[in-house]
N, C-alpha and C. Protein backbone atom coordinates (compact mmCIF):
# COMPACT_ATOMS: atom_id res chain seq x y z
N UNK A 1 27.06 64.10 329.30
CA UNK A 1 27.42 65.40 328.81
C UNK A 1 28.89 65.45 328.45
N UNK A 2 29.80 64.57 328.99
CA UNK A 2 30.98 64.53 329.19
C UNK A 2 31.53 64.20 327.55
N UNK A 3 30.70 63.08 327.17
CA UNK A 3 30.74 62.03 326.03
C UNK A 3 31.04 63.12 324.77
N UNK A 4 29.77 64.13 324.96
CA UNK A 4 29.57 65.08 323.91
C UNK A 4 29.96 65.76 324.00
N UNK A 5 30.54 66.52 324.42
CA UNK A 5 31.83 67.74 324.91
C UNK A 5 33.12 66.76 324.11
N UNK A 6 33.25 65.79 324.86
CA UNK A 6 34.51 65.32 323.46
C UNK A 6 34.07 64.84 322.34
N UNK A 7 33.24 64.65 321.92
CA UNK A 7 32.93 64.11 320.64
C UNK A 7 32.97 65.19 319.75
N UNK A 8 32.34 66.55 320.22
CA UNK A 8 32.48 67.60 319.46
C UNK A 8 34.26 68.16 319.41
N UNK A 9 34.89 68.38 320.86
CA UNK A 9 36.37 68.35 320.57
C UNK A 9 36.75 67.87 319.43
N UNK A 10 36.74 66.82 319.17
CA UNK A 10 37.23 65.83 318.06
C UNK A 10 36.75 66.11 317.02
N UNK A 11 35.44 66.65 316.85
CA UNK A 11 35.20 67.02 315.60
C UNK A 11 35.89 67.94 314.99
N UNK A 12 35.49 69.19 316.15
CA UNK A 12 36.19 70.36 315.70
C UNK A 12 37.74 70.84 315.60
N UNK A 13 38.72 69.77 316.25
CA UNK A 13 40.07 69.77 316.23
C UNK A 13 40.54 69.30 314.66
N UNK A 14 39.86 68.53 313.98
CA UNK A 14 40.02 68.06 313.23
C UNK A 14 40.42 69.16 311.67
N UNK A 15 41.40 68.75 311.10
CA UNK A 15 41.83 69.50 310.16
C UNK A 15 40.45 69.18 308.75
N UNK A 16 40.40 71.06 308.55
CA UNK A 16 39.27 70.82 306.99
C UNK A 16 40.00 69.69 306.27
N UNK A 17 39.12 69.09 305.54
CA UNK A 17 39.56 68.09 304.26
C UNK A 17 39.33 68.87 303.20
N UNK A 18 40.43 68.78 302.30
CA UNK A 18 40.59 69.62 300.93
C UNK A 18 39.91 68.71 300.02
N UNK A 19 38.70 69.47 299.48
CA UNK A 19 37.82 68.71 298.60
C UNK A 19 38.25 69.03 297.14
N UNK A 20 38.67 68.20 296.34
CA UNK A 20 39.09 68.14 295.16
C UNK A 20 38.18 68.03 294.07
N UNK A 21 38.27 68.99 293.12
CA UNK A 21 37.34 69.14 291.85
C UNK A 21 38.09 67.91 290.78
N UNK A 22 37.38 67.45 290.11
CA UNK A 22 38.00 66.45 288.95
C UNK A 22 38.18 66.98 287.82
N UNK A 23 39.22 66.61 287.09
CA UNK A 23 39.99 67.36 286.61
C UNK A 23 39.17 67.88 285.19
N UNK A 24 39.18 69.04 284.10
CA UNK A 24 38.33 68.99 283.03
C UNK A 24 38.85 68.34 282.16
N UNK A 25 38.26 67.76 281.40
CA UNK A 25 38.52 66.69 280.11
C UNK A 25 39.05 67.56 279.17
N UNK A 26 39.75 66.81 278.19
CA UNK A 26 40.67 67.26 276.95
C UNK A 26 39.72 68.04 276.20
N UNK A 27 38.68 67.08 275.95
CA UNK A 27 37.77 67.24 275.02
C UNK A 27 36.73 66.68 275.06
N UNK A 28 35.21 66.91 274.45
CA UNK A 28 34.34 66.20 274.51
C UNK A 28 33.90 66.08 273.67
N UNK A 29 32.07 65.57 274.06
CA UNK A 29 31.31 65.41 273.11
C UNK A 29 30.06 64.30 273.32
N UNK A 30 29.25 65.12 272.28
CA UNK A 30 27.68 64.67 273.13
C UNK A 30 27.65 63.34 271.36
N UNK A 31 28.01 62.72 270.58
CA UNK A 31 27.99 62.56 269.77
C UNK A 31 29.21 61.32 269.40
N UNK A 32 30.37 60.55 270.42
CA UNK A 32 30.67 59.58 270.34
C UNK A 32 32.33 59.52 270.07
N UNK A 33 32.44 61.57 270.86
CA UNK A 33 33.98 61.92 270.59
C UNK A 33 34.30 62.10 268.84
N UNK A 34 33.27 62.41 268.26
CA UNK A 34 34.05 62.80 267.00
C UNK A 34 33.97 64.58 266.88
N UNK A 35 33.35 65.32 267.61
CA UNK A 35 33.44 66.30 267.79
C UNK A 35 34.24 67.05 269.07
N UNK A 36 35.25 68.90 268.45
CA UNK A 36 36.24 68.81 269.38
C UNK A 36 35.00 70.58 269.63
N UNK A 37 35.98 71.14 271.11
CA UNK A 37 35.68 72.09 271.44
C UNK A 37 37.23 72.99 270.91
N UNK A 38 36.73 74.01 269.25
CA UNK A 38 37.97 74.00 268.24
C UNK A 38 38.17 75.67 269.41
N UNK A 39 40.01 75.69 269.12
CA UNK A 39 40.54 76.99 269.70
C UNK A 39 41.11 77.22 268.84
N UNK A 40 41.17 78.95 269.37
CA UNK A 40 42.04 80.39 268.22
C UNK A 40 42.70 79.28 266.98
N UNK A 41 44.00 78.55 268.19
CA UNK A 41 45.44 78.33 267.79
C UNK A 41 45.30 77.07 266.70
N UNK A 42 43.85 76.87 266.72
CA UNK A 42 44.29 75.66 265.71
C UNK A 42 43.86 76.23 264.15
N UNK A 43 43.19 77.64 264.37
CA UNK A 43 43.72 78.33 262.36
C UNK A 43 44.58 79.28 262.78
N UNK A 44 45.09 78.98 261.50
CA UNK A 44 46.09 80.37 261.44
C UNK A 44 45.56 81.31 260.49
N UNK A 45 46.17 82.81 261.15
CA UNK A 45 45.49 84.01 260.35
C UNK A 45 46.40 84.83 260.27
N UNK A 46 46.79 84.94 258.79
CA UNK A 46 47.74 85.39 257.69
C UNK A 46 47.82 87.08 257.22
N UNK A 47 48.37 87.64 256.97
CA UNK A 47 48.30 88.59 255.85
C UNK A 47 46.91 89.12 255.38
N UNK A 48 46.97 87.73 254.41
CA UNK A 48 45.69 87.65 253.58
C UNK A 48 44.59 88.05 254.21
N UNK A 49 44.51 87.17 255.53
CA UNK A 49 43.15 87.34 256.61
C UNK A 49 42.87 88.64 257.04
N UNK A 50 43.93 89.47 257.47
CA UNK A 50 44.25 90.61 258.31
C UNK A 50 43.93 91.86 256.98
N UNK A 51 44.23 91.59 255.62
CA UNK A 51 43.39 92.27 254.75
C UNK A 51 42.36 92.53 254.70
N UNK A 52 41.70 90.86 253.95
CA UNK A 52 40.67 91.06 253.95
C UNK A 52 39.39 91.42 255.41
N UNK A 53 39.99 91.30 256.48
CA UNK A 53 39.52 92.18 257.44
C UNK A 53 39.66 93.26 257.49
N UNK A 54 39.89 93.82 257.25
CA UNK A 54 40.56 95.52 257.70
C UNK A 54 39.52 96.18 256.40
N UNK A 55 39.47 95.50 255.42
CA UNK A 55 38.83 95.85 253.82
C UNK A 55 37.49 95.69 254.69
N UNK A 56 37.04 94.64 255.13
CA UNK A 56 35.34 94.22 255.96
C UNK A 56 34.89 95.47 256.18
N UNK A 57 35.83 95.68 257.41
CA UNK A 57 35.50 96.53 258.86
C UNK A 57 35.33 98.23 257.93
N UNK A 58 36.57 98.69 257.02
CA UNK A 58 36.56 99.60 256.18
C UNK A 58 35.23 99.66 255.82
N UNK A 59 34.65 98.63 254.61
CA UNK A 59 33.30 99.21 253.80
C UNK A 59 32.56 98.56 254.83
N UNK A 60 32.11 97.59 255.96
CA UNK A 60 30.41 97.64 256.65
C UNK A 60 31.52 97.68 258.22
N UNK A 61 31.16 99.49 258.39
CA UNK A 61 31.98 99.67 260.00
C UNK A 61 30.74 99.49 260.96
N UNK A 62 29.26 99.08 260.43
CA UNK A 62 28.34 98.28 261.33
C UNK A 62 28.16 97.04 261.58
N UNK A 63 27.26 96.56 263.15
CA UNK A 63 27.17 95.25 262.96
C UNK A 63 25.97 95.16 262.01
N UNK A 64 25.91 93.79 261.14
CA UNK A 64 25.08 93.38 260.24
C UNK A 64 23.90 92.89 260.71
N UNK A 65 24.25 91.87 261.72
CA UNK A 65 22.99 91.32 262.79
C UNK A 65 22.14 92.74 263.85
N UNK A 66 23.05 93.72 264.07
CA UNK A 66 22.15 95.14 264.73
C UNK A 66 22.04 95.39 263.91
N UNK A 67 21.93 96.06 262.49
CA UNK A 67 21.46 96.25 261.80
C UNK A 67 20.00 95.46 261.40
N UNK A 68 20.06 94.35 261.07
CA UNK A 68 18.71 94.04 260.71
C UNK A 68 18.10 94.02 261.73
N UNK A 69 17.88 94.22 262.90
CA UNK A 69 17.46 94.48 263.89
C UNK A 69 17.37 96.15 264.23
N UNK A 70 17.56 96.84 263.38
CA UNK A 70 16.76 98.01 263.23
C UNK A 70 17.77 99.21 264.96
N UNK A 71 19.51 98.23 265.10
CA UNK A 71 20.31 99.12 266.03
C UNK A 71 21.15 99.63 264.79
N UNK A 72 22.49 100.36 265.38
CA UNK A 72 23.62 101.20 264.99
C UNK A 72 24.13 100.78 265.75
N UNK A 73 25.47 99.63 265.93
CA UNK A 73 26.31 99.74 266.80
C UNK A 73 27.44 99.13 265.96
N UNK A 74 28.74 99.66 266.53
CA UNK A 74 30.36 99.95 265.26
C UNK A 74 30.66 98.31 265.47
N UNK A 75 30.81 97.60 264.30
CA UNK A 75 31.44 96.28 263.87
C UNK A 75 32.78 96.59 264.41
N UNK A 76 33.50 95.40 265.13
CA UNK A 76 34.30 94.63 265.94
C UNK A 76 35.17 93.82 265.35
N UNK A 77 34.33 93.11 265.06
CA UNK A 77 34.72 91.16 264.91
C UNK A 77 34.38 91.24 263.19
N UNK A 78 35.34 90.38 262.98
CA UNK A 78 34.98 90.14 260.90
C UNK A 78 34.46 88.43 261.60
N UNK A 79 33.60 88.37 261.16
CA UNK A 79 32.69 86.84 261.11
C UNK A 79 32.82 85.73 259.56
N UNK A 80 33.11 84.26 259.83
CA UNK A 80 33.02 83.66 258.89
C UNK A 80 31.36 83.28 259.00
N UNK A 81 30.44 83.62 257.62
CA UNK A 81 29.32 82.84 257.63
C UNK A 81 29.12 81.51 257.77
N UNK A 82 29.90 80.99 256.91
CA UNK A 82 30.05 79.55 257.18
C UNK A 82 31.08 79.40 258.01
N UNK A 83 31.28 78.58 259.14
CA UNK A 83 32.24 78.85 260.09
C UNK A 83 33.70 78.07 259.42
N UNK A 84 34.94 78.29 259.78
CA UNK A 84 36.21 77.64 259.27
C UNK A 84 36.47 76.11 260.08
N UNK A 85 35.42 75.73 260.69
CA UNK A 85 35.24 74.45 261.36
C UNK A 85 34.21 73.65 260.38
N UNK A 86 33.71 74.29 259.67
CA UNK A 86 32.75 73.33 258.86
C UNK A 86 33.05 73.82 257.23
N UNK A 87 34.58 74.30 257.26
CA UNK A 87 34.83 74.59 255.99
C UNK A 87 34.54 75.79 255.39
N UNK A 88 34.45 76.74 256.14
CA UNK A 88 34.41 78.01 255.07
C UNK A 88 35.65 78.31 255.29
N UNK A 89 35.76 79.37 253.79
CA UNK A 89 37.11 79.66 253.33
C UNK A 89 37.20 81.59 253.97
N UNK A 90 38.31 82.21 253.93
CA UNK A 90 38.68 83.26 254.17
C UNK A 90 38.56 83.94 252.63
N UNK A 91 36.92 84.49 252.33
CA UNK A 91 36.76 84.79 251.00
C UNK A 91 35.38 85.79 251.59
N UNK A 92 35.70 87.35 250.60
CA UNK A 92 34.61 87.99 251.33
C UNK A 92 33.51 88.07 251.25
N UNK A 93 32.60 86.95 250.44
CA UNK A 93 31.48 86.61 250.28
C UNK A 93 31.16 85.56 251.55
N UNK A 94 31.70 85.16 252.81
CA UNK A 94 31.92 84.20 253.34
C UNK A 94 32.63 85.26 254.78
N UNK A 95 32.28 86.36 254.74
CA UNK A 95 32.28 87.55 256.02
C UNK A 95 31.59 88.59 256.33
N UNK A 96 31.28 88.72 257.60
CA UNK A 96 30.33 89.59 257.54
C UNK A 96 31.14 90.26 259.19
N UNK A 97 30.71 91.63 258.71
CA UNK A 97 31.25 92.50 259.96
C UNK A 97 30.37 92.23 261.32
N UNK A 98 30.44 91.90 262.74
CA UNK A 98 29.76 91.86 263.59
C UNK A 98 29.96 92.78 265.20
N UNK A 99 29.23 93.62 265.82
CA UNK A 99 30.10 93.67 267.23
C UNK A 99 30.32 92.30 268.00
N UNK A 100 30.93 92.09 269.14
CA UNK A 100 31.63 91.82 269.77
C UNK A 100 30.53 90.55 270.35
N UNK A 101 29.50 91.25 271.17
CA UNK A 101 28.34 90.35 271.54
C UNK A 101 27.34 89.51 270.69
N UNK A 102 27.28 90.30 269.34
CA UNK A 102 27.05 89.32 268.37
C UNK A 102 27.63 88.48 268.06
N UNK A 103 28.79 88.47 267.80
CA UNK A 103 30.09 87.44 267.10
C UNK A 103 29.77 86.63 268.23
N UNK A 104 30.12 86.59 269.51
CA UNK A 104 29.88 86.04 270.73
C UNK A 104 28.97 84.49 271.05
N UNK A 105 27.65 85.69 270.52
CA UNK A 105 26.44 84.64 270.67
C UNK A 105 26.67 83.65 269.55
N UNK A 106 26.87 84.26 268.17
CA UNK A 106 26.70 83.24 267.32
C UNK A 106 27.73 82.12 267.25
N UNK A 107 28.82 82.20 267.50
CA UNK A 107 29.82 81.47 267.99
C UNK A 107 29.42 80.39 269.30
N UNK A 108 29.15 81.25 269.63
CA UNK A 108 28.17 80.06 271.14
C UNK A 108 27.32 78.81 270.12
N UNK A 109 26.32 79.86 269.81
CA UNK A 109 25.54 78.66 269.06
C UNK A 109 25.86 77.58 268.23
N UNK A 110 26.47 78.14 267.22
CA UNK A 110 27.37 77.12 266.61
C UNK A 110 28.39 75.84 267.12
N UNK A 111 29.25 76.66 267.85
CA UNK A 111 29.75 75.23 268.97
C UNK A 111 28.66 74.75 269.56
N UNK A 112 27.73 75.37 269.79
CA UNK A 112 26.96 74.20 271.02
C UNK A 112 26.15 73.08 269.60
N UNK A 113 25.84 73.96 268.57
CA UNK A 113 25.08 73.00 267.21
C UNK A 113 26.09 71.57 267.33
N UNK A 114 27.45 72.04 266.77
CA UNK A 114 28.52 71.28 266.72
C UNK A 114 28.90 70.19 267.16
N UNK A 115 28.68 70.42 268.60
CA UNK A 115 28.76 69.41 269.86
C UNK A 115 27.56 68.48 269.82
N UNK A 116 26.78 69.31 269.63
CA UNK A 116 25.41 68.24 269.62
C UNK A 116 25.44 67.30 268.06
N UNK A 117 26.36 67.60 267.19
CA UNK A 117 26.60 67.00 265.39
C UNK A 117 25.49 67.13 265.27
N UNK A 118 25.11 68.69 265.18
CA UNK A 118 24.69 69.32 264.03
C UNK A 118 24.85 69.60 262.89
């Protein structure tokens, strides 16, 4: 009984061990590293951009995606159709007004297409 009375001492004197998470990667990719996970800071948005947004949001102040879905809820986000990662240009045939959770999802999807080189 003696044995186990210190064996547990010893256990329990013992300082927690700080378990360390590994660190997150730069970047990835399901596809051989030629695909990045793209942020804000790598376009820049101009004048021009901040126009032709403001012009979007002005004539469709709905989302387009609740809309065909038969909601009413007030556009947010100016959306590139073709995304500026696969080359679309800041041209308003190439935007569409979205709320917040729309822009969201479809943005999800797309990076995750992306990643997978889609």
């Amino acid at each position: 009984m003696h044995s186990a009375r210190l064996t547990m001492h010893l256990l329990m004197s013992r300082k927690p061990m700080a378990i360390r998470m590994p660190n997150k990667p730069q970047s990835f990719s399901y596809n051989s590293g030629s695909a990045k996970p793209l942020q804000m800071t790598d376009y820049s948005y101009d004048s021009k951009w901040r126009k032709l947004r403001d012009r979007r949001i002005e004539e469709e102040p709905l989302c387009r995606h609740c809309l065909s879905a038969g909601h009413v809820t007030p556009a947010v986000q100016v959306d590139h159709i073709r995304p500026r990662a696969e080359g679309g240009k800041d041209e308003w045939d190439n935007t569409q007004s979205l709320c917040l959770p729309c822009h969201q999802a479809k943005t999800a999807e797309e990076t995750r297409l992306r990643m997978r080189g889609y």
